[in-house]
C-alpha atoms as a PDB file:
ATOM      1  CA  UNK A   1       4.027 -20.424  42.240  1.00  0.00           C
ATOM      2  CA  UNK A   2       1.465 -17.772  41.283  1.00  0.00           C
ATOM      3  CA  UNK A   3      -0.780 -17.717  38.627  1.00  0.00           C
ATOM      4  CA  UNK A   4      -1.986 -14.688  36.388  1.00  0.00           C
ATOM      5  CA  UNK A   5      -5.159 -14.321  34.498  1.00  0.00           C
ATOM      6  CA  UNK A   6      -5.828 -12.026  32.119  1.00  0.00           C
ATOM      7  CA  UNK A   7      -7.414  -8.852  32.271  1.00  0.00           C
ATOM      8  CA  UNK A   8     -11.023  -9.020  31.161  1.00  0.00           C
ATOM      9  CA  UNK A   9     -12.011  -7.530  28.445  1.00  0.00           C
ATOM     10  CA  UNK A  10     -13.856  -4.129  29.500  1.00  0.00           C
ATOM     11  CA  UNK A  11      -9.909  -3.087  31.186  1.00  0.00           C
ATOM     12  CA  UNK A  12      -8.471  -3.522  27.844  1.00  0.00           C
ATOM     13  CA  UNK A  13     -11.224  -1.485  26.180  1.00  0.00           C
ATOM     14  CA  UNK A  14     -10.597   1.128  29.012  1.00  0.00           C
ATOM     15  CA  UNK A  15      -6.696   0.980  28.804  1.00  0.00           C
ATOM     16  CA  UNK A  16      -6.902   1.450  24.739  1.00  0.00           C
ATOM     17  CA  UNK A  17      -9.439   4.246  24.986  1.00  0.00           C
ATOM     18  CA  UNK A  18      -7.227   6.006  27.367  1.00  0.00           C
ATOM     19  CA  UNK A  19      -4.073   5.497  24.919  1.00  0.00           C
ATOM     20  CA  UNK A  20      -5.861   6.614  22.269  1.00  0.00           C
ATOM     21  CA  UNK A  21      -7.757  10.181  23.470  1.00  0.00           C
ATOM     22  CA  UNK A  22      -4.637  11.898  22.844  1.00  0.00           C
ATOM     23  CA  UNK A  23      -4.173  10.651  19.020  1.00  0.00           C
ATOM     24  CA  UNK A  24      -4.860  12.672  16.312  1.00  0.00           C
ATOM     25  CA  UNK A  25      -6.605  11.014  13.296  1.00  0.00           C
ATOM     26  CA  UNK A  26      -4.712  11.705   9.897  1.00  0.00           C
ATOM     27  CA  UNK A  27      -6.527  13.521   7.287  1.00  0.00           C
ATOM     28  CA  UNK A  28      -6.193  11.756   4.424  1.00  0.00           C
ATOM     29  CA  UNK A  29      -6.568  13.450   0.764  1.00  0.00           C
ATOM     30  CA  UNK A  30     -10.056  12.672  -0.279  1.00  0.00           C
ATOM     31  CA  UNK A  31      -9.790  11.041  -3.630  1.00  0.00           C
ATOM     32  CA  UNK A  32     -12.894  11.675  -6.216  1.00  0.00           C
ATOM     33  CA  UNK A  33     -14.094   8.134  -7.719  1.00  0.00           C
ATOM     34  CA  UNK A  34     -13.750   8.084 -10.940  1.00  0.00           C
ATOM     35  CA  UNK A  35     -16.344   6.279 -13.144  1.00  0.00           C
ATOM     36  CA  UNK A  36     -15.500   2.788 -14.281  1.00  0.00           C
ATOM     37  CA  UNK A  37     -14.755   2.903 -18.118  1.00  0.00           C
ATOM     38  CA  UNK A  38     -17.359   1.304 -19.938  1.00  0.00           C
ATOM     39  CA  UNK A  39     -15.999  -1.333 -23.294  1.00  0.00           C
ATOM     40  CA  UNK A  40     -16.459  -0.347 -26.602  1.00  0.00           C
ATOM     41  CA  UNK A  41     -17.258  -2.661 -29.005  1.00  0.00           C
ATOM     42  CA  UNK A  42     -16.862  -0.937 -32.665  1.00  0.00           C
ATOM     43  CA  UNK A  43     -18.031  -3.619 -35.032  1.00  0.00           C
ATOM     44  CA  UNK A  44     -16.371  -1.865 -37.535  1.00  0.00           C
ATOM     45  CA  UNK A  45     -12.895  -2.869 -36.199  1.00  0.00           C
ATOM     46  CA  UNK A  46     -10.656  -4.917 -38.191  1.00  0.00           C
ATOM     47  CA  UNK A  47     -10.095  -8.499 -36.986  1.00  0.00           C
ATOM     48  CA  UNK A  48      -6.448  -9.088 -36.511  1.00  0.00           C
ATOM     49  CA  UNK A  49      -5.805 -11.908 -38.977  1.00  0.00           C
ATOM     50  CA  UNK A  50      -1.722 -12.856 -37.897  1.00  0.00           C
ATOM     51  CA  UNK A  51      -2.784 -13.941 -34.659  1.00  0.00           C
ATOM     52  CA  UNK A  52      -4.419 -17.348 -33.927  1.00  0.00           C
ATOM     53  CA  UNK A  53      -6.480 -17.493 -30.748  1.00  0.00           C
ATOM     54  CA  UNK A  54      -5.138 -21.386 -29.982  1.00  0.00           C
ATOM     55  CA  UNK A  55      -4.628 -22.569 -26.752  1.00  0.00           C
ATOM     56  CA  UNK A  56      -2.133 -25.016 -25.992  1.00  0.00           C
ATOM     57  CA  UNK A  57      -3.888 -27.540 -24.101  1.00  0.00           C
ATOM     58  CA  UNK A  58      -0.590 -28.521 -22.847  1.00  0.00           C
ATOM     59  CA  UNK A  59      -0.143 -24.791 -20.688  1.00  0.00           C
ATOM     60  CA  UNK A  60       0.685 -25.203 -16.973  1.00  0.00           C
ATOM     61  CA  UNK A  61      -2.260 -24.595 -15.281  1.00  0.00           C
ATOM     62  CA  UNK A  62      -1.815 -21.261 -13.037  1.00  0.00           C
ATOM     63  CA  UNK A  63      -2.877 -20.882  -9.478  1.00  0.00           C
ATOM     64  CA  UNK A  64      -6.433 -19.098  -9.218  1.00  0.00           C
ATOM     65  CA  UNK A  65      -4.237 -16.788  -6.112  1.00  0.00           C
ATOM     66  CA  UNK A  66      -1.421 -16.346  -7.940  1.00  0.00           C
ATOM     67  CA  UNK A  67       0.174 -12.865  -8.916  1.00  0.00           C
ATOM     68  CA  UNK A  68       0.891 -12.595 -12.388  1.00  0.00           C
ATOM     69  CA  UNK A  69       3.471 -10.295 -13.760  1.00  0.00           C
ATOM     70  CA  UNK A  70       4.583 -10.283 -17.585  1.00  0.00           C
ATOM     71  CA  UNK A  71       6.493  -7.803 -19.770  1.00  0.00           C
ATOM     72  CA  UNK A  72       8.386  -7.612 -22.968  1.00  0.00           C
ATOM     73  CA  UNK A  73      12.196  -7.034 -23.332  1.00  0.00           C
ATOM     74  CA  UNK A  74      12.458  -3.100 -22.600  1.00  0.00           C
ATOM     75  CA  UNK A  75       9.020  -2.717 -21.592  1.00  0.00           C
ATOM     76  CA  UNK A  76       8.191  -1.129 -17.814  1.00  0.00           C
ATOM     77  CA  UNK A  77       5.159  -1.841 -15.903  1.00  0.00           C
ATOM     78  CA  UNK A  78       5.601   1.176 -13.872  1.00  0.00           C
ATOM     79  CA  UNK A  79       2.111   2.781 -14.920  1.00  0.00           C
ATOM     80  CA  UNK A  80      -0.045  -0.528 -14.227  1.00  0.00           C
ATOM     81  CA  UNK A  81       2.154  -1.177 -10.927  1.00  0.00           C
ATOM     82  CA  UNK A  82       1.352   1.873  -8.632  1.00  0.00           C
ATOM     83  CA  UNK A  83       0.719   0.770  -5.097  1.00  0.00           C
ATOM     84  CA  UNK A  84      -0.817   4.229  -3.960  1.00  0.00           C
ATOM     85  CA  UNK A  85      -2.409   5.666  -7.378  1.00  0.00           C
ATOM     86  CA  UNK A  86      -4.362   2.903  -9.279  1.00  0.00           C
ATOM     87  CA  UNK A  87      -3.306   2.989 -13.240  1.00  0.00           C
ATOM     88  CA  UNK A  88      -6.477   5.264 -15.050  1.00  0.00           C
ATOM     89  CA  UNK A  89      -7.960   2.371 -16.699  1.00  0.00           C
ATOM     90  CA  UNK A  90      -8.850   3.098 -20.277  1.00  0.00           C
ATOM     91  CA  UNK A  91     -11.077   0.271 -21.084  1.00  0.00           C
ATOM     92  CA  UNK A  92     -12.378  -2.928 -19.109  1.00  0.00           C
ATOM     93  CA  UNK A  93     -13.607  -6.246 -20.055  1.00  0.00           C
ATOM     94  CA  UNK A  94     -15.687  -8.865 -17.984  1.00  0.00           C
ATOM     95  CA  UNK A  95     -14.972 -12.287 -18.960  1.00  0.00           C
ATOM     96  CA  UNK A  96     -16.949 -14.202 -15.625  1.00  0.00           C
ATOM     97  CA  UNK A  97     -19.193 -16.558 -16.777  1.00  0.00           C
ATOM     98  CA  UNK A  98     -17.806 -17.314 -20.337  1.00  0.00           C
ATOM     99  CA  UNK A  99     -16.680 -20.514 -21.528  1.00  0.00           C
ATOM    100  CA  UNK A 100     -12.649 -20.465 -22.728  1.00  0.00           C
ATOM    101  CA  UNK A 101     -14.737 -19.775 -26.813  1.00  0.00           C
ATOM    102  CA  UNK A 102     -16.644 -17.281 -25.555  1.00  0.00           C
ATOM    103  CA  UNK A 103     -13.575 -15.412 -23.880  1.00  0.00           C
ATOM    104  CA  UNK A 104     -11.388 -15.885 -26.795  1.00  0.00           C
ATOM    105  CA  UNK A 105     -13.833 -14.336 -28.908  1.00  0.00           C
ATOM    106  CA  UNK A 106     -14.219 -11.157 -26.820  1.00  0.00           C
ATOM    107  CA  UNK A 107     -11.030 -10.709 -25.807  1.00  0.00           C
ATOM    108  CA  UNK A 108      -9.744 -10.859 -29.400  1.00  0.00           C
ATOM    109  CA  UNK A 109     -12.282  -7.672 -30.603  1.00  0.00           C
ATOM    110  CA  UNK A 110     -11.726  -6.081 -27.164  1.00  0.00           C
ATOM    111  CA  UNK A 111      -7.754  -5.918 -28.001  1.00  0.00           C
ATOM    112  CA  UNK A 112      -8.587  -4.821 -31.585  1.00  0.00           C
ATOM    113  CA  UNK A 113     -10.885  -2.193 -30.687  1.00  0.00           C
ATOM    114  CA  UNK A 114      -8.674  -0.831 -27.769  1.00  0.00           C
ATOM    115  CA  UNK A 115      -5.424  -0.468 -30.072  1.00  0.00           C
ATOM    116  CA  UNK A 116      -7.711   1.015 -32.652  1.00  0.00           C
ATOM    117  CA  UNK A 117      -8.914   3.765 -29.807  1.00  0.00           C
ATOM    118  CA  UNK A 118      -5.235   4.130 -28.721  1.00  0.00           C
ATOM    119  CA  UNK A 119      -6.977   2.866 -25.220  1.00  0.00           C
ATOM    120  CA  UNK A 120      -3.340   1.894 -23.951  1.00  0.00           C
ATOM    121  CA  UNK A 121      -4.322   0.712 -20.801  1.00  0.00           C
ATOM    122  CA  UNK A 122      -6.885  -1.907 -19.903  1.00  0.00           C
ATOM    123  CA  UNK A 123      -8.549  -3.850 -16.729  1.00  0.00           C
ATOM    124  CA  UNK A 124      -9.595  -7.547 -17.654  1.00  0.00           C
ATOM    125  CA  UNK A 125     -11.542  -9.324 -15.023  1.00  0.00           C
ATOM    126  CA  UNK A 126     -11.153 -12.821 -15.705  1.00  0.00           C
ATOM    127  CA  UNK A 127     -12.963 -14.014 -12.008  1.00  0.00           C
ATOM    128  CA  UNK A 128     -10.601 -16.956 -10.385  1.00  0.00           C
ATOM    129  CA  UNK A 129     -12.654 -20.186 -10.866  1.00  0.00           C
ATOM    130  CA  UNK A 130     -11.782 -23.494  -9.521  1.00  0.00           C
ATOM    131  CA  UNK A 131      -9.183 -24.394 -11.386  1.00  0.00           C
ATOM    132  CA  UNK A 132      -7.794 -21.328 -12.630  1.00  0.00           C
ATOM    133  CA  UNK A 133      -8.742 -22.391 -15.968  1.00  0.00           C
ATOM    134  CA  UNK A 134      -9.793 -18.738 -17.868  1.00  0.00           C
ATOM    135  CA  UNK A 135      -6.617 -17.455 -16.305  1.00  0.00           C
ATOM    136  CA  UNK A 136      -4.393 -19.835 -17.240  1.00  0.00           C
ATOM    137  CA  UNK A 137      -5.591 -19.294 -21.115  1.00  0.00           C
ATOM    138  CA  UNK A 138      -6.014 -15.432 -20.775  1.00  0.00           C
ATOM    139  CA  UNK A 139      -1.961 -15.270 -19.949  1.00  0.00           C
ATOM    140  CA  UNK A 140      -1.178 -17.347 -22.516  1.00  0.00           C
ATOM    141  CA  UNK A 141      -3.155 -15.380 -24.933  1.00  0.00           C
ATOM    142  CA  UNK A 142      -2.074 -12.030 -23.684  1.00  0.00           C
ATOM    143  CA  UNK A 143       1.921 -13.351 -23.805  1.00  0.00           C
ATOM    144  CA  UNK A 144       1.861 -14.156 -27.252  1.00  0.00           C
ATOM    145  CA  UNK A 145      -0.463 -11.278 -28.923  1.00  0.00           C
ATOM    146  CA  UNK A 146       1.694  -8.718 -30.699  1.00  0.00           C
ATOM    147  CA  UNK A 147      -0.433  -5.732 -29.290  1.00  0.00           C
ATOM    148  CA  UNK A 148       0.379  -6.448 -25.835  1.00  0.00           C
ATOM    149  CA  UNK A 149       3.316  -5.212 -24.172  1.00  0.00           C
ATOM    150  CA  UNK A 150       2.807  -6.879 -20.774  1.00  0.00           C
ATOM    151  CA  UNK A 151      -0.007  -7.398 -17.700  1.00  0.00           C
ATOM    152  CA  UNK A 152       0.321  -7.334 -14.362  1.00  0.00           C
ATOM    153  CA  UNK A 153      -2.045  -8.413 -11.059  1.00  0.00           C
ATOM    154  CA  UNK A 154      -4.853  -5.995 -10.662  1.00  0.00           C
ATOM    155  CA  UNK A 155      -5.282  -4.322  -7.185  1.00  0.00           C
ATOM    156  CA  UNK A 156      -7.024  -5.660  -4.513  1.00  0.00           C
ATOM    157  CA  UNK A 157      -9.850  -3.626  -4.973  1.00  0.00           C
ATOM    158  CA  UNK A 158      -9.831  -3.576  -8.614  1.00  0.00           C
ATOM    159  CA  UNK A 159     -10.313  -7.481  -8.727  1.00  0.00           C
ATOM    160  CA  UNK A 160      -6.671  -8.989  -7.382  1.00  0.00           C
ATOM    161  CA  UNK A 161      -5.831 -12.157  -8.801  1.00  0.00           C
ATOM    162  CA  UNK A 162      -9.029 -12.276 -10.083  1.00  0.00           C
ATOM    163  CA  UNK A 163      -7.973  -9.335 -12.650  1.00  0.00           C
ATOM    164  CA  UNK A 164      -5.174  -7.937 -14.726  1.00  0.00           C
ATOM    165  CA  UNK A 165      -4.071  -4.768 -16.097  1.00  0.00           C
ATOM    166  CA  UNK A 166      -2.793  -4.807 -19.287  1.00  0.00           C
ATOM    167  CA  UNK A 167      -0.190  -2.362 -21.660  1.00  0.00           C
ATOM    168  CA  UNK A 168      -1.305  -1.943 -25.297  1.00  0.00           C
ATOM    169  CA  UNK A 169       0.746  -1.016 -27.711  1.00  0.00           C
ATOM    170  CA  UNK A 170       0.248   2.204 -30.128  1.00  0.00           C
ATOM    171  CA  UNK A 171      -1.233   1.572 -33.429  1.00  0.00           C
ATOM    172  CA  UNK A 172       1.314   2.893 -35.562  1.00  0.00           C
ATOM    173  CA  UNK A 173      -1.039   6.294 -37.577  1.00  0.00           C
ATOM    174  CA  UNK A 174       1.379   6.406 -40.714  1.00  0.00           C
END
């Protein structure tokens, strides 16, 4: 019976170089970054009065890792859902470090002043925490306000489960 060791490591450096002198690298397009769009707070905004901010205490608590994916009857995601071309955020918001009061509070003038912008496409970092806590009431608050449409799982590099991209509807101008 014979036994076989492996190669050590400078013959597989040696057999991958030699594999590789003939490839080609691929020239991908070169993409300009585009600036990260900064909120807009207009104080001047009208507060939407149907819509209670409560939280139902009650809510499932969602997985800090989990992908989240919401949309109305008849609405598409296809814009926010792009694997290869990220969706050209209008407006973002930053909720780390705020208690579930705090994040109620902006999100609720960050909705009204993006639908009063006709900013129709938003990034909402929410962070993932331990528990998944901010998340948990950020979905619920986003399902059941009447300007959103739906939200999806932000890119990896645009925050992953950490994040979400969200569809505003447009303020009727009549």
């Amino acid at each position: 019976m014979s036994t076989t060791q492996d190669p050590p490591e400078d013959i597989d450096k040696q057999y991958y170089e030699a594999e590789m002198q003939s490839v080609t690298p691929l020239n991908a397009p070169h993409k300009p970054k585009t600036p990260r769009p900064q909120t807009v707070l207009d104080p001047t905004v009208e507060q939407d009065s149907d819509f209670t901010w409560r939280y139902d205490e009650m809510a499932h608590p969602i997985d800090p890792d989990a992908s989240i994916q919401f949309a109305r009857n008849g609405v598409q995601l296809k814009p926010l859902k792009s694997t290869h071309h990220p969706p050209d955020i209008e407006a973002s918001l930053d909720l780390h470090r705020m208690n579930r009061d705090q994040a109620a509070t902006a999100l609720h003038h960050f909705l009204n002043t993006a639908q009063t912008h006709n900013q129709r496409i938003l990034h909402i970092i929410h962070g993932k925490g331990q528990h998944g806590t901010l998340k948990t009431a950020l979905i619920h608050w986003l399902k059941h306000h009447p300007a959103i449409l739906g939200f999806c799982t932000a890119l990896p590099h645009q925050g992953g489960t950490g994040a979400l991209y969200a569809l505003v509807k447009q303020r009727n101008t009549r």
